[in-house]
Each structure stands twice: as structure tokens, then as C-alpha cells.
Protein backbone atom coordinates (compact mmCIF):
# COMPACT_ATOMS: atom_id res chain seq x y z
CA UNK A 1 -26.89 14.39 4.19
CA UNK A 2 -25.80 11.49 6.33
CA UNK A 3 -23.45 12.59 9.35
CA UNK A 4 -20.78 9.98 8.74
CA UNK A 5 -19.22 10.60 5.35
CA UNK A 6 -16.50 8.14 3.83
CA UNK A 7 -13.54 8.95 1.58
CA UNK A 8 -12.13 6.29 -0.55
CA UNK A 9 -9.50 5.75 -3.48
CA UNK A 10 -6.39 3.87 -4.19
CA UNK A 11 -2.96 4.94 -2.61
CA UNK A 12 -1.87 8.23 -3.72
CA UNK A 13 -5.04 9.53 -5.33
CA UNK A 14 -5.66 12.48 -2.81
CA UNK A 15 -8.28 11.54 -0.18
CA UNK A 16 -6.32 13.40 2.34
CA UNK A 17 -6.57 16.40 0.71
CA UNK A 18 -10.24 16.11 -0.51
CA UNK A 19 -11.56 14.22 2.60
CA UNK A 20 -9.18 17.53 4.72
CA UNK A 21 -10.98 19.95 2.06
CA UNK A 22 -14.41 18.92 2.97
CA UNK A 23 -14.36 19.08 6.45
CA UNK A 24 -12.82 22.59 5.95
CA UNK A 25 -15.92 23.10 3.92
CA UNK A 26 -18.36 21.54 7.00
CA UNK A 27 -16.66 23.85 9.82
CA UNK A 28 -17.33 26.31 7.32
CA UNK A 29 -20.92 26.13 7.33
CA UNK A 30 -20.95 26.03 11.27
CA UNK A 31 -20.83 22.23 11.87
CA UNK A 32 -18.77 20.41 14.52
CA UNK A 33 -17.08 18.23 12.28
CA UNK A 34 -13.72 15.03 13.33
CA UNK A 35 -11.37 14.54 9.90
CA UNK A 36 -10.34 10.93 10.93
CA UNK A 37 -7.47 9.39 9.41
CA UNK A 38 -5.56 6.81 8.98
CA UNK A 39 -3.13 7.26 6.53
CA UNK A 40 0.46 8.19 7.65
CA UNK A 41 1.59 9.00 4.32
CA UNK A 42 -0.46 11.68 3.87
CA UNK A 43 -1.74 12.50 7.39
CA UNK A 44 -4.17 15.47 8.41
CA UNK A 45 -1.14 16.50 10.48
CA UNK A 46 0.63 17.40 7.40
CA UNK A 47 -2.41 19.31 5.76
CA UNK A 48 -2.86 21.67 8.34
CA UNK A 49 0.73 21.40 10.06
CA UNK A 50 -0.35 20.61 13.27
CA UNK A 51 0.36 16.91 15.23
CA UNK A 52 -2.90 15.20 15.71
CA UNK A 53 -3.09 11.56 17.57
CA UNK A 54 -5.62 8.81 18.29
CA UNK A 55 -7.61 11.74 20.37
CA UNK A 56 -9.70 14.26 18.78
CA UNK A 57 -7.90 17.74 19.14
CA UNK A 58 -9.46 21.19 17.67
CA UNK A 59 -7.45 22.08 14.44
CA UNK A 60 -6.37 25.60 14.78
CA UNK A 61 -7.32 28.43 13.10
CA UNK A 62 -10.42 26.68 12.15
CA UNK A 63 -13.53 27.11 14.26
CA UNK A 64 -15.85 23.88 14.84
CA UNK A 65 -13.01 21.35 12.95
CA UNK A 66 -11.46 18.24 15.00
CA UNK A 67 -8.93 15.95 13.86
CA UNK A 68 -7.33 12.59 15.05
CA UNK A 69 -4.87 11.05 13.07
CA UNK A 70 -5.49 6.79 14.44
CA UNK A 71 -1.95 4.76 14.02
CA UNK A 72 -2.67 1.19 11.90
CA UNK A 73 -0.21 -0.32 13.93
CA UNK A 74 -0.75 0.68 16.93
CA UNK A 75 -4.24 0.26 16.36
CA UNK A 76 -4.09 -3.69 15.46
CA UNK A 77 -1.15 -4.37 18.31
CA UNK A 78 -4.12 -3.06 20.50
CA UNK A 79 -6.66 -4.79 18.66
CA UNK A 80 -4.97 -8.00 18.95
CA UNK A 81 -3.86 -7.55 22.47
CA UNK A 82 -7.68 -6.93 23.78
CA UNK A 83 -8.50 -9.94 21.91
CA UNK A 84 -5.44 -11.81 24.03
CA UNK A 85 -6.43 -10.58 27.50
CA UNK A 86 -10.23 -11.93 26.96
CA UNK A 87 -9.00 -14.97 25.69
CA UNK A 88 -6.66 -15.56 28.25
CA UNK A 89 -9.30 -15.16 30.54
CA UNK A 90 -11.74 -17.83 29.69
CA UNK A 91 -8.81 -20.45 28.53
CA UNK A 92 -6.67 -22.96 30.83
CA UNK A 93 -3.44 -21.55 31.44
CA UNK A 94 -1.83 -24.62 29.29
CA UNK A 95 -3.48 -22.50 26.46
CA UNK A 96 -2.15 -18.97 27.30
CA UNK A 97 1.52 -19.80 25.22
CA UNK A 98 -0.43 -21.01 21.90
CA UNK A 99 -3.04 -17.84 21.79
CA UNK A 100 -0.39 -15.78 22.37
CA UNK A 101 1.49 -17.22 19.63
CA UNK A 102 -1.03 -17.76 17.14
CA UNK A 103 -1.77 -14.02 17.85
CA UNK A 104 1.80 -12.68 17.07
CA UNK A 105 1.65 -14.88 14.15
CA UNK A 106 -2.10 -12.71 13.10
CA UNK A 107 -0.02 -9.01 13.95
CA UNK A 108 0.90 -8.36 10.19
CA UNK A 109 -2.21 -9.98 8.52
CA UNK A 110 -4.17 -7.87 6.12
CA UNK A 111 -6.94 -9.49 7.73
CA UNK A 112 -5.79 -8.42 11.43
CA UNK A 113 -4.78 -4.81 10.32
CA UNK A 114 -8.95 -4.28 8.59
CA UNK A 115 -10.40 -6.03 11.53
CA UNK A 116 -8.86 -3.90 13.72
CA UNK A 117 -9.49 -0.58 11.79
CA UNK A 118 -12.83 -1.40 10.87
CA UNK A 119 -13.25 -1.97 15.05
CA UNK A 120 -11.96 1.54 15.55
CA UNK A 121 -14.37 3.28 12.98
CA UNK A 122 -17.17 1.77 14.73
CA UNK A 123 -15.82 2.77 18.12
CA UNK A 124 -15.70 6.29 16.31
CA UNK A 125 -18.96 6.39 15.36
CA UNK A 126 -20.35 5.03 18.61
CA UNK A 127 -18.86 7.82 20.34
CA UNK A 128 -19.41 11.00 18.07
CA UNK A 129 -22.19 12.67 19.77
CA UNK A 130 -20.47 15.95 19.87
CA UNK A 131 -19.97 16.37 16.56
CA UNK A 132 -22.29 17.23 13.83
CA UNK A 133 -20.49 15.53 10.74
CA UNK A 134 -17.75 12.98 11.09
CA UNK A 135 -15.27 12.61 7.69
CA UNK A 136 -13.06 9.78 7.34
CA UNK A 137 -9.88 9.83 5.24
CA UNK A 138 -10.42 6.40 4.20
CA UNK A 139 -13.23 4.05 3.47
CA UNK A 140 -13.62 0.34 4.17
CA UNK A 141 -12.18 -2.06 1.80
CA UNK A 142 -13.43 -5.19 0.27
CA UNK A 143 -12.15 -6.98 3.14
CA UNK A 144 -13.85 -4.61 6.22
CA UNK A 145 -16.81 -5.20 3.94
CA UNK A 146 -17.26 -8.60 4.56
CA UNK A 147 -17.25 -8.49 8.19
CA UNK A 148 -20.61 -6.33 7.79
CA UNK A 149 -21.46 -10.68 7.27
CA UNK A 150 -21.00 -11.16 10.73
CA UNK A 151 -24.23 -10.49 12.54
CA UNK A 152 -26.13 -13.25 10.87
CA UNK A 153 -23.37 -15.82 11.48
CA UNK A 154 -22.88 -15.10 15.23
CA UNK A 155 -26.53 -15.43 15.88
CA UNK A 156 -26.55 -18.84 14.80
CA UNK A 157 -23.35 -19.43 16.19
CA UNK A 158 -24.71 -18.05 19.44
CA UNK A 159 -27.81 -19.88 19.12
CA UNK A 160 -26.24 -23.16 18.73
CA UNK A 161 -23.73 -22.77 21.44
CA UNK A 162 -26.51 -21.97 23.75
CA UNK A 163 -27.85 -24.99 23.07
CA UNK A 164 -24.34 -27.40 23.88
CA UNK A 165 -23.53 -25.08 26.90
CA UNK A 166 -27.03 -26.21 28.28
CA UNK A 167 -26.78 -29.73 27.34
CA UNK A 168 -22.97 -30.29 28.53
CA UNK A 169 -23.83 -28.76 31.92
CA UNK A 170 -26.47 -30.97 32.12
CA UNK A 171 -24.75 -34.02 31.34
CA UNK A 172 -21.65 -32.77 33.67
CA UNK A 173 -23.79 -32.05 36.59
CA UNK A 174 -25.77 -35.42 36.26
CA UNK A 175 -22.62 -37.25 36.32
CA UNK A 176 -21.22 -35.57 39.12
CA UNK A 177 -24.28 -35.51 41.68
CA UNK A 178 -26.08 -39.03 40.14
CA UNK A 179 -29.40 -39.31 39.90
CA UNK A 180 -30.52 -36.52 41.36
CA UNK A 181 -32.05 -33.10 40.02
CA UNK A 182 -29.16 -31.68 37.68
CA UNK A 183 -28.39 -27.44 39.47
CA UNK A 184 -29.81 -24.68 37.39
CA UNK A 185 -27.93 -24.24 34.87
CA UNK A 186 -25.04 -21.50 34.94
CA UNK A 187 -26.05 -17.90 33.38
CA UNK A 188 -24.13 -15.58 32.30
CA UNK A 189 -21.33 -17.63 30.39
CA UNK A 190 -18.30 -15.09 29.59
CA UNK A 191 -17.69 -17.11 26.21
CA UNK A 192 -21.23 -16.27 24.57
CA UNK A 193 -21.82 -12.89 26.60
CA UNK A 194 -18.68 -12.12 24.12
CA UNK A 195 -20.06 -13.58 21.10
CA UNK A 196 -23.50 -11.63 21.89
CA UNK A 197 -21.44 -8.58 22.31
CA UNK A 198 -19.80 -9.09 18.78
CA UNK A 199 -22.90 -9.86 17.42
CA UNK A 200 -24.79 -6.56 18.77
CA UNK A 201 -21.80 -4.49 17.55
CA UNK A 202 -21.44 -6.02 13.96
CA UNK A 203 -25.39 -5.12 13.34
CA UNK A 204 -24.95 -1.56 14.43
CA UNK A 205 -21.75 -1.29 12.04
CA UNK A 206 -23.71 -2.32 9.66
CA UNK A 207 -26.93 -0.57 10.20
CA UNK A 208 -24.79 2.62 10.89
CA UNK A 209 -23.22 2.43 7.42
CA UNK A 210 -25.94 1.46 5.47
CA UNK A 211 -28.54 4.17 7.19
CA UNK A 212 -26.31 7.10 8.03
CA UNK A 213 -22.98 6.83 6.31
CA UNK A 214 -22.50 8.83 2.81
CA UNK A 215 -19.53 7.27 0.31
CA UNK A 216 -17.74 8.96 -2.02
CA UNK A 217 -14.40 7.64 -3.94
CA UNK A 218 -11.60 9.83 -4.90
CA UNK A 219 -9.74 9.38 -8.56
CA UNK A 220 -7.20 10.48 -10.33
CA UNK A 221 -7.81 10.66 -14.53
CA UNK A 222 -6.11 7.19 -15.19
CA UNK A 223 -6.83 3.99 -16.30
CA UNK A 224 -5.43 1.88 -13.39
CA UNK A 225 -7.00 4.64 -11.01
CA UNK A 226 -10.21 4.14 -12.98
CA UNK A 227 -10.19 0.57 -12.96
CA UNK A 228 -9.80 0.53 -9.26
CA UNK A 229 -12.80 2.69 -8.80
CA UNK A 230 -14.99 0.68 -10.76
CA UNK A 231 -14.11 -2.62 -8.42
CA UNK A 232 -14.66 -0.12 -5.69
CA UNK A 233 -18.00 0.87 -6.43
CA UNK A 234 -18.65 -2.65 -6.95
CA UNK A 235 -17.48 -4.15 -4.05
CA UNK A 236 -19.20 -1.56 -1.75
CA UNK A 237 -22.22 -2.24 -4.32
CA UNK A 238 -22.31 -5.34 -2.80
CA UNK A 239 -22.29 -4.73 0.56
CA UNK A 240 -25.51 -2.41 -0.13
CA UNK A 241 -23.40 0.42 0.23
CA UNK A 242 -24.11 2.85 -2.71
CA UNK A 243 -21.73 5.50 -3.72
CA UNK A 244 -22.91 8.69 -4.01
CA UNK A 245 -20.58 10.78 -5.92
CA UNK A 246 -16.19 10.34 -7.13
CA UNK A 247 -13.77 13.05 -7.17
CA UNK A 248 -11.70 13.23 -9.97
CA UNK A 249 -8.28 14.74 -8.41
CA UNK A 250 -5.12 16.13 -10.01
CA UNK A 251 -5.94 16.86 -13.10
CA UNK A 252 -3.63 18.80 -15.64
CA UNK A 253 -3.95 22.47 -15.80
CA UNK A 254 -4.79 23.43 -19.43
CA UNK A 255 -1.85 25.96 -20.65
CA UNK A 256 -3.10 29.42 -22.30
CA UNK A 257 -3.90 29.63 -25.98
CA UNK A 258 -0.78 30.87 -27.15
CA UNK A 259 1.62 28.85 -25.76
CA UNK A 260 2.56 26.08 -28.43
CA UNK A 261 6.02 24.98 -27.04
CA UNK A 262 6.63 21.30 -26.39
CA UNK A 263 5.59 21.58 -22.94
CA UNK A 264 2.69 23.23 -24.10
CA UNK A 265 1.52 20.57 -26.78
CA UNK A 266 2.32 17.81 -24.16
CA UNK A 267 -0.24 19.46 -21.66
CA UNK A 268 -2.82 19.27 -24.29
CA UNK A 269 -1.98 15.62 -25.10
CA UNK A 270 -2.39 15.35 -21.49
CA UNK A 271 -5.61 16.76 -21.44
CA UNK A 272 -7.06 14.74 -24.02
CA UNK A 273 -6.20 12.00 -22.48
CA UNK A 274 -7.23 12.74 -19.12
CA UNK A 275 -10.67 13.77 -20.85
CA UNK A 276 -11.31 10.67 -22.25
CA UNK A 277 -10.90 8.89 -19.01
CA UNK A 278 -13.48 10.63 -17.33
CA UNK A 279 -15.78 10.41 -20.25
CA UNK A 280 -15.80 7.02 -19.46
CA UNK A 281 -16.42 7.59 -15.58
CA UNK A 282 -19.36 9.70 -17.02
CA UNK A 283 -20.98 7.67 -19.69
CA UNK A 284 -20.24 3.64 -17.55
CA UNK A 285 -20.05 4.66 -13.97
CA UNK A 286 -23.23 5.09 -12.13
CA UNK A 287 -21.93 7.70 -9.84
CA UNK A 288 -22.15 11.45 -10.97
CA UNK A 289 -18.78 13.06 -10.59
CA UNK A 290 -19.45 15.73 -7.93
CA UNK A 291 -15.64 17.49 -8.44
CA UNK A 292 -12.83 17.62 -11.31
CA UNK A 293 -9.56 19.28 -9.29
CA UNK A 294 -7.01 20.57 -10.98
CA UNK A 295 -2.98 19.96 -10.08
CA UNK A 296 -1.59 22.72 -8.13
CA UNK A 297 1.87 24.17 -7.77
CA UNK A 298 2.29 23.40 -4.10
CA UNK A 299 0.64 20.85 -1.76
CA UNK A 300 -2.95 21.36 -0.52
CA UNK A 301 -2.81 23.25 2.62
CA UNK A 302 -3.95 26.25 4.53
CA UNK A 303 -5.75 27.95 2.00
CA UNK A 304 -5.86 26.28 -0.30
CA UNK A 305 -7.92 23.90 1.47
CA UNK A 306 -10.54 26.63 1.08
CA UNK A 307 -10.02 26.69 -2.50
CA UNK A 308 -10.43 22.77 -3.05
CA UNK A 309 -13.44 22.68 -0.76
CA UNK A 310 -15.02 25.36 -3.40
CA UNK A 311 -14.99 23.26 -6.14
CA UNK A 312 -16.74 20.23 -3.97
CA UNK A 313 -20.04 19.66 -5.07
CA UNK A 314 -20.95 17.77 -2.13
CA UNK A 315 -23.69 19.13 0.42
CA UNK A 316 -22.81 20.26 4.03
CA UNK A 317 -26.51 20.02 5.61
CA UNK A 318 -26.11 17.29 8.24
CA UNK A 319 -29.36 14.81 8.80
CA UNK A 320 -29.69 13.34 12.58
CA UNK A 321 -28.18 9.87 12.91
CA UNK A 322 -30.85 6.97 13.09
CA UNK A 323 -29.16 4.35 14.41
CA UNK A 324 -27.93 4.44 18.07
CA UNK A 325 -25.50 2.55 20.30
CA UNK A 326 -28.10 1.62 22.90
């Protein structure tokens, strides 16, 4: 299977715990495998009580298994902070005040806050050679989708700003030395060396996810829950990013024959329920469901992290990436 392997869901649904549970299962079966997160709620720290950060540290008691727990707001303050300094470089100084404030205006964006996670996937991904399988604890939304757009846009844009830098230093250098020979025009313009540089790492983000990245969405066995998956599978449908299997999480434990008190008959009602939910995953979703995990008594962890990782149907082999950085 793919080395990069995405874990999606709506808030609350478990893809800690199931994204946590497979890389277990990787590490297991001898693979250097990263659990990335970046969900502070329910962070990898707390799953295997030990503080992970933005750097990759060895989880322990667990040959071959990284983790890195990545901050969302640290990560856009120093998304949108890069983006500041290489403005400010190519900009007047007159400038300067109005990028910086149109830039604390962008900090709590939805828009600034994907961008800037979606940035630090890629830079993930670029930089993974030492691991056999990378796992993320979250995968992109509708919005990070959409940026997978980009390539095609910035070539034109490049393109066509090729075209006015040439013809404006032209004109400028006519003007200023008359009717003589206009200089060579000036390579290696820091605007569209950016824009290129965008460009190039859009179309790997896009060729990585589409070539080597595996998706699966996490759910629990309700109707909003179920809802939300089926946008999910649409929306990364339509970014030619196919789904390959849900995980149907917290589920309630069937009680033993003979018990028929009211807790008892409100388990069952439970059940049935719960059961005809994911009939409907079965029969309308295109998706197999590769896992149905019960409720336990206490929180994933340890392990039970071993236990969970069981009852994932989800292959461990690891295929070679095909797309590179370079």
C-alpha cells in the first residue's frame, strides 16, 4: 500500500485512536513509521503518555514508531510570518505597515489555518525518507482540497507575468537610455522565482496525494457522523482522491443474553440502531468498511492500542513512493 496514509472524520469520531492504532500495527510489522498529528484535543501525546512536538521523537516502548504532534497555531503564525518576511522583501517599505496588517487580519482565517497545515503536510512528506510509512491523524478538508487547483493557475499566472516583466523593462529601460539598444533584460526576478516555487510545490502535493497517499475516514454509527462521511468521500471524490476503506468507531457493546434489565434492553435498542446506520454505509457508500470498533471501558491506550490495531483490516505492506521532491 501507499506509504503516506490519511485519517479523516468529523471532530470527536476517534481518528486519534485509530490513526495511533495503525501505526502501532505498522511498527508492528517492522516498518519505520511518523503518527503525525494535529489535533490537540486528542493528541498522540495523550495515547501513548508521552510529550511529542513539531519534531519527530521515537515513541517509547515501541520499536520503529515516531510521533510529532504539529501545533495549528503555531503552525499558521509561522506560516503567515514566512509569507511576511518574503513579502517584505520584494515591497517598498511604504508597503511593509499594510502587509503586515492585512496579515494579522488573515491569522484566524479558516483559510490561513488549512493553507498553512496543508503547507506543513507537504513539508512532511518531502522530508520522510527515513521512514517506511507515514500516518496522519487528520486528512485534508474540502478547503486544503482546493489548493491541489493551484498548479494550473500559477503556470498561467507565471506565464503571463513573464511576459509584462519583459515588456515593462523594456519600455523602462528605453525611456531611460533613449533610443538606444534597451540592457538585457533582468533574470532571475524574486517575485516569479516565488510563484515558480509555489507552482513546483503545489504539483508535487498533488501528485504525492493522488499517486502515493492511501485515505481512509473514520465514523462513528450516527446519522450526522454518517452524513459527514458521505460529503467527505465526496469532496475528496472530487479532488481524484478515492477513499479506500471507513472505520466505523465506538460502537455499543452488545450485553449477554440474559440480561433483560432496562439498561440491557436500551443496549439492544442501541444496537439496532447503530446497525441500521451502517447498513446504509454498506449498501450506498462505495467504500468497504475495513473495521467496526467497539466502545471500551477506558480510553485507547497502551495496550489496547494493540487490541484496536487487531481488528484493522487495513494492510501494512508499504509500496516505494513514486513521486519525488527533486
Amino acid at each position: 500500500m501507499e506509504p503516506f496514509v490519511f485519517f479523516g472524520g468529523k471532530g470527536g469520531v476517534g481518528k486519534t485512536t485509530v490513526s495511533s492504532s495503525y501505526a502501532v500495527k505498522c511498527a508492528q510489522a517492522g516498518h519505520e513509521t511518523l503518527i503525525v498529528s494535529t489535533d490537540p484535543a486528542h493528541s498522540v501525546s495523550d495515547v501513548f503518555d508521552q510529550p511529542f512536538g513539531d519534531d519527530a521523537r521515537p515513541v517509547e516502548g515501541t520499536e520503529h514508531l515516531w510521533a510529532m504532534q504539529i501545533d495549528p497555531d503555531e503552525e499558521v503564525t509561522r506560516h503567515l510570518d514566512e509569507i511576511r518576511q518574503n513579502l517584505s522583501e520584494q515591497v517598498s517599505a511604504a508597503m511593509v505597515g499594510e502587509i503586515n496588517r492585512q496579515l494579522e487580519m488573515a491569522h484566524g482565517t479558516p483559510g490561513a489555518y488549512e493553507a498553512a497545515l496543508f503547507d506543513r503536510f507537504v513539508d512532511v512528506m518531502r522530508s520522510a525518507d527515513r521512514y517506511d510509512r507515514v500516518v496522519f491523524d487528520t486528512s485534508p478538508t474540502g478547503g486544503t482540497l482546493r489548493l491541489l487547483g493551484l498548479p494550473d493557475l500559477l503556470e498561467q499566472w507565471v506565464d503571463r507575468l513573464m511576459q509584462k516583466r519583459e515588456v515593462s523593462i523594456d519600455l523602462f529601460e528605453k525611456a531611460a537610455v533613449g533610443n538606444n539598444d534597451p540592457r538585457r533584460v533582468m533574470e532571475g526576478d524574486p517575485v516569479l522565482a516565488r510563484l515558480q516555487e509555489r507552482k513546483e510545490f503545489f504539483e508535487f502535493a498533488g501528485r504525492t496525494l493522488r499517486e502515493d497517499a492511501a485515505f481512509f475516514l473514520v465514523l462513528n454509527p450516527d446519522e450526522l457522523s454518517v452524513n459527514e462521511t458521505e460529503r467527505a468521500i465526496a469532496e475528496l471524490d472530487d479532488a481524484e482522491l478515492s477513499v479506500r476503506g471507513l472505520v466505523a468507531n465506538k460502537l455499543t457493546p452488545e450485553p449477554d443474553p440474559d440480561e433483560n434489565g432496562r439498561g440491557a434492553r436500551y443496549l439492544r435498542d442501541r444496537i439496532a440502531t447503530e446497525t441500521e446506520r451502517l447498513d446504509r454505509v454498506r449498501e450506498e457508500f462505495a467504500p468497504p468498511l475495513v473495521a467496526t470498533i467497539e466502545t471500551r471501558v477506558s480510553e485507547i491506550k497502551g495496550d489496547l492500542l494493540t487490541d484496536v490495531a487487531a481488528e484493522l483490516d487495513i494492510e501494512t505492506t508499504v509500496d516505494p513512493p513514486t513521486v519525488t521532491s527533486n
